[in-house]
N, C-alpha and C. Protein backbone atom coordinates (compact mmCIF):
# COMPACT_ATOMS: atom_id res chain seq x y z
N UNK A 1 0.85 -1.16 0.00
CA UNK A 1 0.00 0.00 0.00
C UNK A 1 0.90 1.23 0.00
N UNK A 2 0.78 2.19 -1.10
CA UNK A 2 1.31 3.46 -1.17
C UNK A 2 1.28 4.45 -0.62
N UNK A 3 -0.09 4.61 -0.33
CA UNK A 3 -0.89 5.61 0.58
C UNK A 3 -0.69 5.51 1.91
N UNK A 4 -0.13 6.77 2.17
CA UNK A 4 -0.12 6.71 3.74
C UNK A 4 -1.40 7.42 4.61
N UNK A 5 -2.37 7.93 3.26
CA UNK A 5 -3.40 8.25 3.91
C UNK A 5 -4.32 7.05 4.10
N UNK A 6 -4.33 6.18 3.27
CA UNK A 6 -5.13 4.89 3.31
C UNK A 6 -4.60 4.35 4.19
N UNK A 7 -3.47 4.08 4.59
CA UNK A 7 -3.00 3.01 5.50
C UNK A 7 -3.30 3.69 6.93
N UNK A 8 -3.31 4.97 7.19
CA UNK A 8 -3.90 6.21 8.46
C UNK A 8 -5.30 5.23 8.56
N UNK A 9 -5.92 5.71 7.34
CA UNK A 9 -7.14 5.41 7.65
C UNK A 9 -7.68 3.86 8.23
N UNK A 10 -7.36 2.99 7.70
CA UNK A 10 -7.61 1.84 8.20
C UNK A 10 -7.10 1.71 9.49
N UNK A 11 -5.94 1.98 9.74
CA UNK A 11 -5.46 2.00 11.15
C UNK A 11 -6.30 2.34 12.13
N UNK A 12 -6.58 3.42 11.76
CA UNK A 12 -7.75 3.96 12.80
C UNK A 12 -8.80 4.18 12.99
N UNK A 13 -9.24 3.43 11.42
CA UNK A 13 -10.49 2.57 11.91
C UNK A 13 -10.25 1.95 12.73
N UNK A 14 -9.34 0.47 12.70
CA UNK A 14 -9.08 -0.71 13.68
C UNK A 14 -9.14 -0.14 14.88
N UNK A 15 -8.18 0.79 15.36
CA UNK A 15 -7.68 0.77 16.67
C UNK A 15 -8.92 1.66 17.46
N UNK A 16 -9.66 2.38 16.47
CA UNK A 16 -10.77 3.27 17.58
C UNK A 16 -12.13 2.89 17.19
N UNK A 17 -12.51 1.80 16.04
CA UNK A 17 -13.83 0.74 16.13
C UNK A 17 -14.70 1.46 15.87
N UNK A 18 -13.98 2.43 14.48
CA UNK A 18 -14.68 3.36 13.81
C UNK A 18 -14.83 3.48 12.64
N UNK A 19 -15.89 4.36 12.23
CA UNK A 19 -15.70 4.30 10.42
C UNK A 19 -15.38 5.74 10.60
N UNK A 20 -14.31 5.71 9.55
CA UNK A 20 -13.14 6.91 9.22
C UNK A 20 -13.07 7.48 7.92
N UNK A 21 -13.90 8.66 7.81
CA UNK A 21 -14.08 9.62 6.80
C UNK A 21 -12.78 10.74 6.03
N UNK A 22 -12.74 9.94 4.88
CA UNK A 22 -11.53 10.74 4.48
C UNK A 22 -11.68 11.81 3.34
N UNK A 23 -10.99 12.88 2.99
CA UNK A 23 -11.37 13.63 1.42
C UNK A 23 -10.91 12.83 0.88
N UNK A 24 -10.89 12.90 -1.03
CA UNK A 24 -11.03 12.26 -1.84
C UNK A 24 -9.15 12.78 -2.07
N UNK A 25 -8.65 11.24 -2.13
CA UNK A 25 -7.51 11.09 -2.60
C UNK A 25 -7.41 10.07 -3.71
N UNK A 26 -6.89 10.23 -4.70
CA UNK A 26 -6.72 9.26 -6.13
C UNK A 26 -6.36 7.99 -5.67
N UNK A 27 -4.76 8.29 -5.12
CA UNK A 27 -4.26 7.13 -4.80
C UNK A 27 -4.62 6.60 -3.68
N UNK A 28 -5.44 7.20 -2.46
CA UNK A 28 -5.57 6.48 -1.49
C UNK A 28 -7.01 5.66 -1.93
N UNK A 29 -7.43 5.98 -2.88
CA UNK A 29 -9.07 5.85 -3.75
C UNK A 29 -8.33 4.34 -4.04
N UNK A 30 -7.22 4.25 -4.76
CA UNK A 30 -6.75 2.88 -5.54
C UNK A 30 -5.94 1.85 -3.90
N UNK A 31 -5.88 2.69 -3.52
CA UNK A 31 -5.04 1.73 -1.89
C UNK A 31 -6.15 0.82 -1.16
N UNK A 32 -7.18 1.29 -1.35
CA UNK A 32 -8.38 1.20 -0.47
C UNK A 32 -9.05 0.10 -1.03
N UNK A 33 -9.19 0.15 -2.56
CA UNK A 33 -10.04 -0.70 -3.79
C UNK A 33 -9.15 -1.53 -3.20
N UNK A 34 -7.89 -1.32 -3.35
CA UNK A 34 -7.00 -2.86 -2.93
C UNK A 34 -6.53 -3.87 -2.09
N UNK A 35 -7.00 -2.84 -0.68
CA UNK A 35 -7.05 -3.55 0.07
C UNK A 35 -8.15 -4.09 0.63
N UNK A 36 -9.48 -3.60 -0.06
CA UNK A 36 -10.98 -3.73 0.36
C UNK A 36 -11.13 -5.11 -0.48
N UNK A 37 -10.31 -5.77 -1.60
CA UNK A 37 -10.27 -6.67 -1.77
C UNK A 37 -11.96 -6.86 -2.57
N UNK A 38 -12.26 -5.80 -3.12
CA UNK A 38 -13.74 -5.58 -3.90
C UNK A 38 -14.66 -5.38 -2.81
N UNK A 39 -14.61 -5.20 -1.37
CA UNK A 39 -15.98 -4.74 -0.86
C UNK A 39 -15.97 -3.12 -0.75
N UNK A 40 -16.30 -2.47 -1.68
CA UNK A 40 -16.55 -1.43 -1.77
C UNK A 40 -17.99 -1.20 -2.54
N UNK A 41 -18.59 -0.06 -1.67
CA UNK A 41 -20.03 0.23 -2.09
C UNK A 41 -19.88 2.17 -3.55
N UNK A 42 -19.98 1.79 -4.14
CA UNK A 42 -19.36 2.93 -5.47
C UNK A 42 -20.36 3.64 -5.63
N UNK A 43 -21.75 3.33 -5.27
CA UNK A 43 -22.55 4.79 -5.77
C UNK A 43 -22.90 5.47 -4.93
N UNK A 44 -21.81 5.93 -4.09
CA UNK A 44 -21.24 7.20 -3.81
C UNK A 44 -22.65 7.16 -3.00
N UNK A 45 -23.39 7.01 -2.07
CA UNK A 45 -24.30 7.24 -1.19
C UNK A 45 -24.15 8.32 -0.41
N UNK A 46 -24.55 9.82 -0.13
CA UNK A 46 -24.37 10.94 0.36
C UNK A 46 -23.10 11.60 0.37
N UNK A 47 -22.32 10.87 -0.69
CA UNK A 47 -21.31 11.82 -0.99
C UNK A 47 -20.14 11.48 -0.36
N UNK A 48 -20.67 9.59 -0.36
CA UNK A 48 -19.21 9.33 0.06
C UNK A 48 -18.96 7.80 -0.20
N UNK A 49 -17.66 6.86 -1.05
CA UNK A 49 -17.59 5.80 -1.70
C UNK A 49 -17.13 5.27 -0.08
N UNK A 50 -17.94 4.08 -0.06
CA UNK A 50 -17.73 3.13 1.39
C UNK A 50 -16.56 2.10 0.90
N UNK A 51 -15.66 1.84 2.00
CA UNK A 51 -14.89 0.79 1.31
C UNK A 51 -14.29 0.01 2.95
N UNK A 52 -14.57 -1.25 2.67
CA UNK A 52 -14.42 -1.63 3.68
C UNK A 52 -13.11 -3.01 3.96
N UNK A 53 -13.21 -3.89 4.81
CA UNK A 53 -12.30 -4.92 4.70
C UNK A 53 -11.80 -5.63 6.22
N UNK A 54 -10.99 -6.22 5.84
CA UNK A 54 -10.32 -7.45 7.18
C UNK A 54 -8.50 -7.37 7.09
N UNK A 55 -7.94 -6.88 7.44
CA UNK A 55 -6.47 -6.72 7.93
C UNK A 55 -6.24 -8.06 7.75
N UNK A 56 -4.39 -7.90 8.13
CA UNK A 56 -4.08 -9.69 7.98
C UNK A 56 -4.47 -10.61 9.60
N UNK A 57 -4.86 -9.29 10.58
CA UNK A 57 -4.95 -9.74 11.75
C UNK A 57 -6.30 -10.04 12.13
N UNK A 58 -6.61 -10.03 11.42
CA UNK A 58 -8.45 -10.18 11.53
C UNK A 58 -9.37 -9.64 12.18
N UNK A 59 -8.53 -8.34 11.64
CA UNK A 59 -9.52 -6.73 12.34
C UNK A 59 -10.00 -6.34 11.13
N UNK A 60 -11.63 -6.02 11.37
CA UNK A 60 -12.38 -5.16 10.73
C UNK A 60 -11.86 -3.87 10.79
N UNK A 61 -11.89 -3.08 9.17
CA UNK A 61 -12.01 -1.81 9.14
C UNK A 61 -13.00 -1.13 8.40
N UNK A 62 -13.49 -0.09 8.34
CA UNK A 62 -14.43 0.30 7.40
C UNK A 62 -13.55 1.75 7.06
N UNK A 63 -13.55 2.70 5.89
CA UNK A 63 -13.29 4.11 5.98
C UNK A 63 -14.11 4.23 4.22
N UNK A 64 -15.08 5.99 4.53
CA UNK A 64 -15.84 6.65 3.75
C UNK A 64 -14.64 7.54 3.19
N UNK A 65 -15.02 7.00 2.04
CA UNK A 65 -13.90 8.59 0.82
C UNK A 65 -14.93 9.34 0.38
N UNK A 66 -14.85 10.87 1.02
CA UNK A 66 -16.12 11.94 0.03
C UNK A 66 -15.96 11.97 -0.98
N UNK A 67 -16.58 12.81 -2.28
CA UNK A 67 -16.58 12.05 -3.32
C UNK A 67 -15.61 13.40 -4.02
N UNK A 68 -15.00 13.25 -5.10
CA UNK A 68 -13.78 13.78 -5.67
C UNK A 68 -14.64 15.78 -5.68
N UNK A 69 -16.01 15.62 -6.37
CA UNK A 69 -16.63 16.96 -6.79
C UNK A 69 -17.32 17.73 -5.84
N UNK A 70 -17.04 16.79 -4.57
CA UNK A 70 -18.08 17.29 -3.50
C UNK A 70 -17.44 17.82 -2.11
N UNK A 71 -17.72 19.15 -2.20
CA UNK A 71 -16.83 19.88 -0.84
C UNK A 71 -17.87 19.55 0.41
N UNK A 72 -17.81 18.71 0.83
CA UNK A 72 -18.51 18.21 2.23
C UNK A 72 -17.86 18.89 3.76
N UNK A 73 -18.93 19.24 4.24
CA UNK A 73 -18.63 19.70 5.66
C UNK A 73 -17.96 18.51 6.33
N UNK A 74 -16.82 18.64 6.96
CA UNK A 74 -16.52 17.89 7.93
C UNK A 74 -17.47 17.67 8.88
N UNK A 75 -18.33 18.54 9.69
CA UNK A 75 -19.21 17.73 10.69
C UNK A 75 -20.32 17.30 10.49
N UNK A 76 -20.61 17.41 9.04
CA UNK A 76 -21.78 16.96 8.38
C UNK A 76 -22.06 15.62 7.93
N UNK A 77 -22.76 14.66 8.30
CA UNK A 77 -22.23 13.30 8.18
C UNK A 77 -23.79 12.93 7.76
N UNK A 78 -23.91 11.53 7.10
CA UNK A 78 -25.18 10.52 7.32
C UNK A 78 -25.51 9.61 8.29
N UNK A 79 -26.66 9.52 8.49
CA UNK A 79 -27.61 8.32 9.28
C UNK A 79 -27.21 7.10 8.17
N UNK A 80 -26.81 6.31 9.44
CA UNK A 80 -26.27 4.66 8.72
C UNK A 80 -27.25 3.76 8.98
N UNK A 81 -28.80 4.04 9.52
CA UNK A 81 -29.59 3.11 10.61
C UNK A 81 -30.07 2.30 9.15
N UNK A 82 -29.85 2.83 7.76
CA UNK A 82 -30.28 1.76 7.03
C UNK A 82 -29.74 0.46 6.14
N UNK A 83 -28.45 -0.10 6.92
CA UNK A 83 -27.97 -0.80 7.19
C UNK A 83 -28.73 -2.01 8.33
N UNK A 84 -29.02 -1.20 8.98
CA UNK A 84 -29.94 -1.81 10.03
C UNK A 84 -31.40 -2.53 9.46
N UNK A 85 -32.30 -1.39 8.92
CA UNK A 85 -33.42 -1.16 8.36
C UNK A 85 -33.60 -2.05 7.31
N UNK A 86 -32.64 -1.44 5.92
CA UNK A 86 -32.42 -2.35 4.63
C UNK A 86 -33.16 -1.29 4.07
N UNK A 87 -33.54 -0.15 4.68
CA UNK A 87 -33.96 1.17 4.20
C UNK A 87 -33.30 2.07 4.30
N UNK A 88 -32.56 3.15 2.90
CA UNK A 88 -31.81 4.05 3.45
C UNK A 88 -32.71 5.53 4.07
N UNK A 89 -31.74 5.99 4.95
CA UNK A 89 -32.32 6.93 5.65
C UNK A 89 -31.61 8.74 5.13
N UNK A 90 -32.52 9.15 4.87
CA UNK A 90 -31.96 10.51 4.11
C UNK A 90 -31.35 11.34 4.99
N UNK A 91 -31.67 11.30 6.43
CA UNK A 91 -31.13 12.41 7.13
C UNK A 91 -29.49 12.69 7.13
N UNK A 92 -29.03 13.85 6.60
CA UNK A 92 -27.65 13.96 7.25
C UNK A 92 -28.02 15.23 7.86
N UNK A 93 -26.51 15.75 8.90
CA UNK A 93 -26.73 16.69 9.94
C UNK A 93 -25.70 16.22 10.23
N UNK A 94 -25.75 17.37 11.02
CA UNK A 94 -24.13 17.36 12.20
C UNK A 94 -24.29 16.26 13.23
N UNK A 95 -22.64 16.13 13.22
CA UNK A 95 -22.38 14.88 13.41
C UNK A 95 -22.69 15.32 15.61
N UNK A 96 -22.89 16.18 15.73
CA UNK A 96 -23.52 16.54 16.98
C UNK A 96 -25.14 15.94 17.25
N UNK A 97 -25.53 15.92 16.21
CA UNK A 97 -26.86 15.19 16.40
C UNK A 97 -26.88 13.39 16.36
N UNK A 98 -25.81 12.89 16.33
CA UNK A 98 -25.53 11.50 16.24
C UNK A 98 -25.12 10.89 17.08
N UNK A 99 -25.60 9.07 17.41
CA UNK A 99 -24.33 8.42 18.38
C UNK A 99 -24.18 7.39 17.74
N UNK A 100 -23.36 6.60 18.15
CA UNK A 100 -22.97 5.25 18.20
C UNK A 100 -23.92 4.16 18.32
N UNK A 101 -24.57 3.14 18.07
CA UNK A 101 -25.41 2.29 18.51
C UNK A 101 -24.65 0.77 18.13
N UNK A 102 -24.32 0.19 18.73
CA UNK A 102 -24.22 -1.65 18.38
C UNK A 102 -25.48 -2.11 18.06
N UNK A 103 -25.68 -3.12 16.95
CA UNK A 103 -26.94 -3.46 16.36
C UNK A 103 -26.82 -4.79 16.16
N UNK A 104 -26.76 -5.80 16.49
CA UNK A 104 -27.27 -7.45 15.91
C UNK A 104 -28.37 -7.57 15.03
N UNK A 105 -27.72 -8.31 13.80
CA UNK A 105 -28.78 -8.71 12.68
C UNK A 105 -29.46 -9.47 12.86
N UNK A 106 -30.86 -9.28 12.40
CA UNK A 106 -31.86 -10.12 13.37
C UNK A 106 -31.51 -11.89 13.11
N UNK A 107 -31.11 -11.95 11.60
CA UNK A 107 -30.01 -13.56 10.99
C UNK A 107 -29.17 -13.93 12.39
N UNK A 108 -28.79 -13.21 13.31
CA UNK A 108 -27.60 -13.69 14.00
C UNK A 108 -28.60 -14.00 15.54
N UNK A 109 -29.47 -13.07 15.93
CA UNK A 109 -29.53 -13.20 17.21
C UNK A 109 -30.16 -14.49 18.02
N UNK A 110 -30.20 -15.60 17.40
CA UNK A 110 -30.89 -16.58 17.76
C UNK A 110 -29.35 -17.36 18.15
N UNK A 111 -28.87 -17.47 17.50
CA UNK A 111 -27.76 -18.31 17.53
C UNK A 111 -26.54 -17.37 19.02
N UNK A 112 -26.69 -16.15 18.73
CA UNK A 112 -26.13 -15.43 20.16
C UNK A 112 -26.74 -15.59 20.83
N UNK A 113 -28.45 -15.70 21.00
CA UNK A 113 -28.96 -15.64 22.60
C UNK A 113 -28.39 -17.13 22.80
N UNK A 114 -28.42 -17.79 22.12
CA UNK A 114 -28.22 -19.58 22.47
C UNK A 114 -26.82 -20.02 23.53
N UNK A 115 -26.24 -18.54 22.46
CA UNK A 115 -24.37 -18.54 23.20
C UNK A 115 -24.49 -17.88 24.49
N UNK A 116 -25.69 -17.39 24.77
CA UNK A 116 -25.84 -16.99 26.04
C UNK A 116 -25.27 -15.37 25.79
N UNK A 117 -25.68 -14.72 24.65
CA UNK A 117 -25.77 -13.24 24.69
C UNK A 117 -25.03 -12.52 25.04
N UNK A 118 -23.91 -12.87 25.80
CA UNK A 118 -22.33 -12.33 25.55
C UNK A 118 -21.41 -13.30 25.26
N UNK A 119 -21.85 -13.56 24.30
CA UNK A 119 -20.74 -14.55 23.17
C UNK A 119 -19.91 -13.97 23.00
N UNK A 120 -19.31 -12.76 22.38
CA UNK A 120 -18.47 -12.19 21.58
C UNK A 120 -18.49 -10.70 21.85
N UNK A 121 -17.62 -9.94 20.96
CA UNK A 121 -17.59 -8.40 21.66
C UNK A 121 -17.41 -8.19 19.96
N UNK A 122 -18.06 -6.59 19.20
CA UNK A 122 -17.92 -6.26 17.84
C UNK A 122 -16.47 -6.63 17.84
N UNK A 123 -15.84 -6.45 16.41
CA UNK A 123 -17.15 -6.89 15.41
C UNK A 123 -17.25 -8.46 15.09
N UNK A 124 -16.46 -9.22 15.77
CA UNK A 124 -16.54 -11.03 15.87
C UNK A 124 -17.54 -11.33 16.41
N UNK A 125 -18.52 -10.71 16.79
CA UNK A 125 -19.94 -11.35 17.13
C UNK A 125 -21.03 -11.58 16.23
N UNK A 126 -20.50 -10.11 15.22
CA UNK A 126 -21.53 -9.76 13.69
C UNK A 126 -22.18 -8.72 14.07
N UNK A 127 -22.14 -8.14 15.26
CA UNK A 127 -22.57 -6.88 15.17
C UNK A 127 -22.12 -5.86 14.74
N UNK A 128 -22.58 -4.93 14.47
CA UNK A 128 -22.45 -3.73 13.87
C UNK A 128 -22.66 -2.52 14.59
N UNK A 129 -21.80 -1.77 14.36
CA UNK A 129 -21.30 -0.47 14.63
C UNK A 129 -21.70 1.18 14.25
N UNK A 130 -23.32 1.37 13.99
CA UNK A 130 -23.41 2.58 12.98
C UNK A 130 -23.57 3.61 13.86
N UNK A 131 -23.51 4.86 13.00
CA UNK A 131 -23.38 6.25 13.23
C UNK A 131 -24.51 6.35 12.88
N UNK A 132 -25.68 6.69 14.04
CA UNK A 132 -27.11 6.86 13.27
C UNK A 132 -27.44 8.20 14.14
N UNK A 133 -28.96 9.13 13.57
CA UNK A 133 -29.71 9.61 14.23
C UNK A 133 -30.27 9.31 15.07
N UNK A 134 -30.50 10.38 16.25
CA UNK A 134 -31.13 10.09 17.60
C UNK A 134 -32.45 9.23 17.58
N UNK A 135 -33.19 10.08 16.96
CA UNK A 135 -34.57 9.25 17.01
C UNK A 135 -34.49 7.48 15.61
N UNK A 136 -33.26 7.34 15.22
CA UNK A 136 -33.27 6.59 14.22
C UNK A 136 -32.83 5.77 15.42
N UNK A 137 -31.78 5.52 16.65
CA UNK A 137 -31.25 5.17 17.46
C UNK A 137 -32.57 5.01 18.23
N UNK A 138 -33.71 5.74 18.88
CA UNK A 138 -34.34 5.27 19.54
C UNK A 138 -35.10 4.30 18.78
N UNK A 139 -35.26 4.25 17.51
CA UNK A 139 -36.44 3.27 16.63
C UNK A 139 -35.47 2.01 16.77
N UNK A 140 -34.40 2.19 16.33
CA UNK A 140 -33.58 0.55 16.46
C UNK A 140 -34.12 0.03 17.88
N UNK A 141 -33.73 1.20 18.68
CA UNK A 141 -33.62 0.30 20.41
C UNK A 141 -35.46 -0.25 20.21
N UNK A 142 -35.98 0.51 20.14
CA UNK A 142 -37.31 0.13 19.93
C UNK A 142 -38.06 -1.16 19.31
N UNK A 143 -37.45 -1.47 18.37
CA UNK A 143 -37.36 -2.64 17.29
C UNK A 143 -37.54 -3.75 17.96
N UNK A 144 -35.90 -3.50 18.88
CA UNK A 144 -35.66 -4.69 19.34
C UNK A 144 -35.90 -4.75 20.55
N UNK A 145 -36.70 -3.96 21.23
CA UNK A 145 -37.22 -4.89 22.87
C UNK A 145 -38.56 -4.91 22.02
N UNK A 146 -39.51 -4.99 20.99
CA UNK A 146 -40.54 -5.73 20.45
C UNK A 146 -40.65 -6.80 19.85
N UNK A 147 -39.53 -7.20 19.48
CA UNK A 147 -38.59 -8.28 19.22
C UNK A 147 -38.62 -9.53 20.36
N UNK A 148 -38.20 -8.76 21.53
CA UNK A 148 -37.85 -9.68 22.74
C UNK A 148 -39.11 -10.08 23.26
């Protein structure tokens, strides 16, 4: 890998269990394709190419490249809850209006409650990690104690 901005970025995805928003670099654009090993999402969803992957250590990383034509606010970010959903969610806003939520796919949670529900810790459990809106964050939590 050439890029020392790509190789930044994955890093710290890994080490802070984050998705890591970068401007649009060419070569870190081709570092990323290469080490994402083809999981990259390309139509550019709010203005930013997702590219994701697995280290040789078998750490998840994820990092967003904004898109080459698009001067994006740094604290201006998207709702990820449709990942969750399988519906995307239009809201972006400052990243002040957002938190963190861990989410289990509803595919997985039968087989974790079985493991006795602290099986594992992200992202080797299969949960997921998004940056969502508040009230998108209360509808997940919501979901799932109707669920239970």
């Amino acid at each position: 890998m050439d890029s020392s901005i790509a190789r930044f970025a994955i890093t710290q995805s890994i080490n802070h269990d984050e998705i890591v928003t970068i401007d649009y670099d060419a070569t870190a654009a081709i570092d990323l394709s290469v080490a994402s090993e083809g999981s990259v999402d390309v139509t550019q969803t709010h203005g930013v190419t997702e590219y994701w992957g697995t280290d040789e250590g078998g750490h998840n990383w994820r990092v967003h490249m904004r898109c080459q034509e698009e001067e994006a606010d740094p604290d201006t970010v998207a709702c990820e809850c449709g990942q969750a959903t399988g519906v995307a969610c239009e809201w972006t806003g400052p990243i002040n209006e957002t938190v963190i939520v861990e989410w289990m796919p509803e595919y997985l949670r039968a087989s974790h409650e079985a493991a006795g529900g602290g099986g594992g810790v992200w992202p080797h459990d299969g949960s997921l990690r998004l940056r969502v809106e508040r009230s998108c964050a209360d509808r997940l939590a919501s979901d799932d104690q109707d669920e239970e």
